[in-house]
N, C-alpha and C. Protein backbone atom coordinates (compact mmCIF):
# COMPACT_ATOMS: atom_id res chain seq x y z
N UNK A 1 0.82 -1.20 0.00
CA UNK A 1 0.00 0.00 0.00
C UNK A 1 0.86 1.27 0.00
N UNK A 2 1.88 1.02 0.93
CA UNK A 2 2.68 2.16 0.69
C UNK A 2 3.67 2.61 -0.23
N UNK A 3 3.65 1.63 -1.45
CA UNK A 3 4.35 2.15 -2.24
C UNK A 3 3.44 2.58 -3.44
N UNK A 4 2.57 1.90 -3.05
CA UNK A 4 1.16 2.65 -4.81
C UNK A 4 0.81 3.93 -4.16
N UNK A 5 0.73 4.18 -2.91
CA UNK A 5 1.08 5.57 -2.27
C UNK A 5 1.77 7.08 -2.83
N UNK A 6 3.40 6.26 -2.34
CA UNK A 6 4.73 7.35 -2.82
C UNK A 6 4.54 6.89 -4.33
N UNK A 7 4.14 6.06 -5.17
CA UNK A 7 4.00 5.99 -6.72
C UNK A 7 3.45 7.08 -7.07
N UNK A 8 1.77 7.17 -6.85
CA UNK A 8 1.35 8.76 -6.97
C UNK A 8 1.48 9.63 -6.56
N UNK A 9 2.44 9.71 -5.82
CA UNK A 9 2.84 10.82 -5.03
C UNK A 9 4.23 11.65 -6.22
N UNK A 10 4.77 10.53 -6.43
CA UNK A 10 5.97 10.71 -7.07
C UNK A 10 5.81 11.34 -8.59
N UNK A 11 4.51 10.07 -9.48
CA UNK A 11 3.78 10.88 -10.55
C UNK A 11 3.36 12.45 -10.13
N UNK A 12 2.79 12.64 -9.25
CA UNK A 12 2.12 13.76 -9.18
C UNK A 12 2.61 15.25 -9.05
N UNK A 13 3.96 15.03 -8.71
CA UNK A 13 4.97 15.65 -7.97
C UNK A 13 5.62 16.31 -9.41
N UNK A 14 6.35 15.03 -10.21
CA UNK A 14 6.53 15.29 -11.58
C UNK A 14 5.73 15.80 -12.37
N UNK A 15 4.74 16.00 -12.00
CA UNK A 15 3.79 16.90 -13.65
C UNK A 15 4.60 17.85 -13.99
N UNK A 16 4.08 19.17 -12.53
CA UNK A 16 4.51 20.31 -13.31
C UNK A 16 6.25 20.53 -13.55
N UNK A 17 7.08 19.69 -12.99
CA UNK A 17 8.19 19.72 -12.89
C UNK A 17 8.55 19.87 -14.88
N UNK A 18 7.58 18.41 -15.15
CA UNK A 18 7.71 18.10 -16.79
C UNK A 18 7.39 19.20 -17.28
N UNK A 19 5.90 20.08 -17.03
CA UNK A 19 5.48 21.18 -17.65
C UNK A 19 6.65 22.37 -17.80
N UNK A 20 7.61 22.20 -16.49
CA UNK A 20 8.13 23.56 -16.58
C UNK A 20 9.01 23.38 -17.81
N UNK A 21 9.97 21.94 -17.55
CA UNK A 21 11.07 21.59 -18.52
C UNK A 21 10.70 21.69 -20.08
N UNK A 22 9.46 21.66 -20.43
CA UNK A 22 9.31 21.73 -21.68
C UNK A 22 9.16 23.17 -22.28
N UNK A 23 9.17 24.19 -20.99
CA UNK A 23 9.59 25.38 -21.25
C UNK A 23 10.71 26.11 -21.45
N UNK A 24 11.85 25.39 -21.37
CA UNK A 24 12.80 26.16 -20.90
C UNK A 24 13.65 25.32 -21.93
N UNK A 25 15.34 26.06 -22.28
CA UNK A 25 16.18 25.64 -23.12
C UNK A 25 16.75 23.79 -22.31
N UNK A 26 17.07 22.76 -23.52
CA UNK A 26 17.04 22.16 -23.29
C UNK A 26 18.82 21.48 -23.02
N UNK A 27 18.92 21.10 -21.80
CA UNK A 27 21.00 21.06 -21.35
C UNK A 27 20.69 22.37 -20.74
N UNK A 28 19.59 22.97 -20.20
CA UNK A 28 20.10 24.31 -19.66
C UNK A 28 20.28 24.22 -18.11
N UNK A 29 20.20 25.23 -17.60
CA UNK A 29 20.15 24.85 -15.79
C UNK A 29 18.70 24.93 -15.45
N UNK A 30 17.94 25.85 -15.89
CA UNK A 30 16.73 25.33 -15.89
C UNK A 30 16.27 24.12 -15.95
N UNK A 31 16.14 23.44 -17.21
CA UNK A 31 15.99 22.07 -17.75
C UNK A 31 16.87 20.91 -16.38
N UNK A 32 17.71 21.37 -15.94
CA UNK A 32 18.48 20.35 -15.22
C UNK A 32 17.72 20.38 -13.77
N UNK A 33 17.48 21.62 -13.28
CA UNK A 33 16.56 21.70 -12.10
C UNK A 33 15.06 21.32 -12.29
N UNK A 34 14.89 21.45 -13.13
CA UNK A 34 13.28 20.40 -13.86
C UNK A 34 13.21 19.04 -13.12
N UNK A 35 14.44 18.60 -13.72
CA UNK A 35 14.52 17.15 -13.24
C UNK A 35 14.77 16.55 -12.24
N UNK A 36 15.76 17.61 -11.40
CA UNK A 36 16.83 17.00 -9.99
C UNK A 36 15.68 17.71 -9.07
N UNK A 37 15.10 18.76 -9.19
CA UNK A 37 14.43 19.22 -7.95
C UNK A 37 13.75 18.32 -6.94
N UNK A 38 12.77 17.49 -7.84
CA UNK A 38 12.05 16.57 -6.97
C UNK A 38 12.67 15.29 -6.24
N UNK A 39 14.15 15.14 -7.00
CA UNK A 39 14.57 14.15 -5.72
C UNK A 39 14.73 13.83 -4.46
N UNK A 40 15.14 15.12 -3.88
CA UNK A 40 15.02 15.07 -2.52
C UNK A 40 13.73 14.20 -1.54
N UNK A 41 12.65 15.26 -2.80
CA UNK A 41 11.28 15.26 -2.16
C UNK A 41 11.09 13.70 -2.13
N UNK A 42 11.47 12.36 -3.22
CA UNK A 42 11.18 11.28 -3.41
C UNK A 42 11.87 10.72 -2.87
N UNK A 43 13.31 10.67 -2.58
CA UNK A 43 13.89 10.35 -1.19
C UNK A 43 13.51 10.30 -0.18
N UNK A 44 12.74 11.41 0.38
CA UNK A 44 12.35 12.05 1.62
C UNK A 44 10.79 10.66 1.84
N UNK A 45 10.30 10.71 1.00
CA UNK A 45 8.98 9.68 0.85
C UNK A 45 9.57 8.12 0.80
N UNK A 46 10.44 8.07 0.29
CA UNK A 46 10.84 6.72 0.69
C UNK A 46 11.26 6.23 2.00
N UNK A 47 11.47 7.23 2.23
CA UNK A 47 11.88 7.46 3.91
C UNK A 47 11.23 6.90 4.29
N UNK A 48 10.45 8.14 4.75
CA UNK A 48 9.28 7.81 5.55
C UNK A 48 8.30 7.50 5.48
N UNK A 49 7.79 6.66 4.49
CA UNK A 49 6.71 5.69 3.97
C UNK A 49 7.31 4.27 4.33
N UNK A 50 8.56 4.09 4.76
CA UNK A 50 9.05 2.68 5.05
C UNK A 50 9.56 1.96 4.06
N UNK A 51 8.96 2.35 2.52
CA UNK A 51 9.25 1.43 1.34
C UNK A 51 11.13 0.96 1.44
N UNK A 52 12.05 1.93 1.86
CA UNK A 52 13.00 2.21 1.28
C UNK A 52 13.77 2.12 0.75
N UNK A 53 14.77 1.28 0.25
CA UNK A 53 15.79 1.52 -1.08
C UNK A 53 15.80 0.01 -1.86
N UNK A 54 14.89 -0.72 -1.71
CA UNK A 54 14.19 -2.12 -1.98
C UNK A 54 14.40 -2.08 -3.38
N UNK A 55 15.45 -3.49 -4.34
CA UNK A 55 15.15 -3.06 -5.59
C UNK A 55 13.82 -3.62 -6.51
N UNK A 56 13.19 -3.87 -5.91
CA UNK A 56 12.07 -3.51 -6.86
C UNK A 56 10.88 -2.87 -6.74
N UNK A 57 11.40 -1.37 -5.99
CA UNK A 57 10.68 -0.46 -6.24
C UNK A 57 11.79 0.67 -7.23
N UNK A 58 12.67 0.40 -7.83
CA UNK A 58 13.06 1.47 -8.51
C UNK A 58 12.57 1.29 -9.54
N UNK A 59 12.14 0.32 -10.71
CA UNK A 59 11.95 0.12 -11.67
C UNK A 59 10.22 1.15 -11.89
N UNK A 60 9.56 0.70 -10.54
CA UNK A 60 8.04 1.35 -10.16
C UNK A 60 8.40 2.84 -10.02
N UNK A 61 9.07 3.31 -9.62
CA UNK A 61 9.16 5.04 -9.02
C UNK A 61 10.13 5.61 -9.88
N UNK A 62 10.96 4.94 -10.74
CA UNK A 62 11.71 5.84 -11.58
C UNK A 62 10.87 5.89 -13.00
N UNK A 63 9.57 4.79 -13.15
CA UNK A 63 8.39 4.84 -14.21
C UNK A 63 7.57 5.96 -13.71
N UNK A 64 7.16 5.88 -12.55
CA UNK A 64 6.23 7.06 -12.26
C UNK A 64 7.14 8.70 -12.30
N UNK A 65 8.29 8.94 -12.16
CA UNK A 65 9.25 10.04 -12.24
C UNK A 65 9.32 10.77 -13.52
N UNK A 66 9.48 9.15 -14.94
CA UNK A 66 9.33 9.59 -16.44
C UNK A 66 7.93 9.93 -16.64
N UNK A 67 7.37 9.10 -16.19
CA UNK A 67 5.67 9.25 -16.67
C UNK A 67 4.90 10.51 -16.56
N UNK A 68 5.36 11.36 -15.01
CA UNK A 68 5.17 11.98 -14.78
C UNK A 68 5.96 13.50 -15.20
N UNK A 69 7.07 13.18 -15.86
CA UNK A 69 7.98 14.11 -16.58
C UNK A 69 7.61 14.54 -17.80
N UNK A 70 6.96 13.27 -18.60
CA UNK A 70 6.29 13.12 -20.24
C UNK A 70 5.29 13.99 -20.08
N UNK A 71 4.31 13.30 -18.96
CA UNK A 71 2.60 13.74 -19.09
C UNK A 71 2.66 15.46 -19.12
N UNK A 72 3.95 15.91 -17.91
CA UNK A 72 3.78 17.34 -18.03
C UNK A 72 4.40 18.33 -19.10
N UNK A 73 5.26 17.30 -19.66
CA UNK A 73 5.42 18.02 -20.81
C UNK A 73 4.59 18.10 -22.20
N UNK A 74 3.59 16.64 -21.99
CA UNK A 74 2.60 16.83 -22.84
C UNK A 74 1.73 17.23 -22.76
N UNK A 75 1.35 18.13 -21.78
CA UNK A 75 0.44 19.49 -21.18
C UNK A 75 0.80 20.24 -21.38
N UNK A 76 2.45 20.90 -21.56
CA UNK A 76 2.29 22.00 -22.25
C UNK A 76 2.65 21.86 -23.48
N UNK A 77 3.00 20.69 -24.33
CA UNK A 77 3.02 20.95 -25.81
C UNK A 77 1.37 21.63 -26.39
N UNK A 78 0.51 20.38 -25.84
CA UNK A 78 -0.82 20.41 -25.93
C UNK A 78 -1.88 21.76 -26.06
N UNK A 79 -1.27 22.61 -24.87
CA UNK A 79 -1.76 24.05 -24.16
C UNK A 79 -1.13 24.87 -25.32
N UNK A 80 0.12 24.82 -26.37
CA UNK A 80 0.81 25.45 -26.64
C UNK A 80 -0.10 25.43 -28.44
N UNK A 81 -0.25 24.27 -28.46
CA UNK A 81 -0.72 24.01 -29.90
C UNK A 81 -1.78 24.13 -29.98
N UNK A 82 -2.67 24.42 -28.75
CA UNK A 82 -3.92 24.83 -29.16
C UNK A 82 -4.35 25.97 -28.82
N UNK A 83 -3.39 26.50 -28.39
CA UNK A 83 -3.00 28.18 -28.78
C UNK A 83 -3.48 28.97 -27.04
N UNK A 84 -4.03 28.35 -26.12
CA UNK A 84 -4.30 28.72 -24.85
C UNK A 84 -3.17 29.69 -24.25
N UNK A 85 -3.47 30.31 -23.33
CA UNK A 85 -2.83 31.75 -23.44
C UNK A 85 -3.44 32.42 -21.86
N UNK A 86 -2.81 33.06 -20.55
CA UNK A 86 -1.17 33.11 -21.31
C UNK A 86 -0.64 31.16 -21.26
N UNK A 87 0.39 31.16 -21.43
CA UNK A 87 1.62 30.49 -21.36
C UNK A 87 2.52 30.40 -20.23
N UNK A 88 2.83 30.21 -19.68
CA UNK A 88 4.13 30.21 -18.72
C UNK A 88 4.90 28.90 -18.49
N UNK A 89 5.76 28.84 -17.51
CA UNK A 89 6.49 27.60 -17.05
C UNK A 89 5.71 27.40 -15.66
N UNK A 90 4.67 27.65 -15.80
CA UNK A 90 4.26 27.30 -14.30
C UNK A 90 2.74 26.40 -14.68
N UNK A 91 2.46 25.22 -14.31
CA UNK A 91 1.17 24.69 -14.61
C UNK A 91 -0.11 25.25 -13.77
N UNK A 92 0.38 25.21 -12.63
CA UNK A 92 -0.47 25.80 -11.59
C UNK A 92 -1.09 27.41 -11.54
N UNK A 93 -0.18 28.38 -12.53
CA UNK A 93 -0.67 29.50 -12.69
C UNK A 93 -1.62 29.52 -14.25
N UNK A 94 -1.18 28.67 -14.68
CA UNK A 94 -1.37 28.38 -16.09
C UNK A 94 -2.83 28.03 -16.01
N UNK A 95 -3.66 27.07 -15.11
CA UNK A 95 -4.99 27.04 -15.20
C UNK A 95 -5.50 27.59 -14.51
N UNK A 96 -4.79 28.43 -13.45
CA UNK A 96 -5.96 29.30 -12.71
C UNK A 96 -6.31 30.25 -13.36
N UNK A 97 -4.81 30.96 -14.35
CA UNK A 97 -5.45 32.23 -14.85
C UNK A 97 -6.34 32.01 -16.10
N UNK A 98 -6.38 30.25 -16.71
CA UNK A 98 -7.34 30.13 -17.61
C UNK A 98 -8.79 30.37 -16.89
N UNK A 99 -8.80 30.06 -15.75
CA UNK A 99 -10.40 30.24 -15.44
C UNK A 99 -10.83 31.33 -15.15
């Protein structure tokens, strides 16, 4: 239970991380903090969810990390091509100011 837990936790965590990275130059420091930011945070959950460094939960949480890296970048390709506006690197400002 506690790892289908930190799984969505971990997807969920990654969205906007993906959203931002698909904003920003790609090898940049931006783009690199896209990716590394949330480790801590998924460390920190492995922690203390008990799961911890077990190998076969990496194959599960480094799928939910990409999955969740893709999906947010295919939110903002998506947002971008269908012309929604404004734009930013932020997902969370991105649909409030749509509403």
């Amino acid at each position: 239970m506690n790892l289908i837990l930190v799984t969505i936790f971990v997807f969920l965590l990654n969205l906007p991380f993906g959203y931002w990275r698909a904003n920003v130059k790609k090898y940049g420091v931006q783009w690199a903090m896209a990716i590394h930011i949330p480790v801590p945070f998924i460390i920190a959950a492995r922690i203390f969810s008990d799961i911890g460094f077990e190998l076969y939960t990496y194959p599960i949480l480094v799928g939910a990390f990409f999955l969740g890296q893709l999906l947010g970048k295919f939110l903002y390709t998506r947002r971008k091509k269908l012309g929604q506006s404004p734009l930013t690197s932020c997902l969370v400002m991105d649909i409030v100011r749509q509403n």
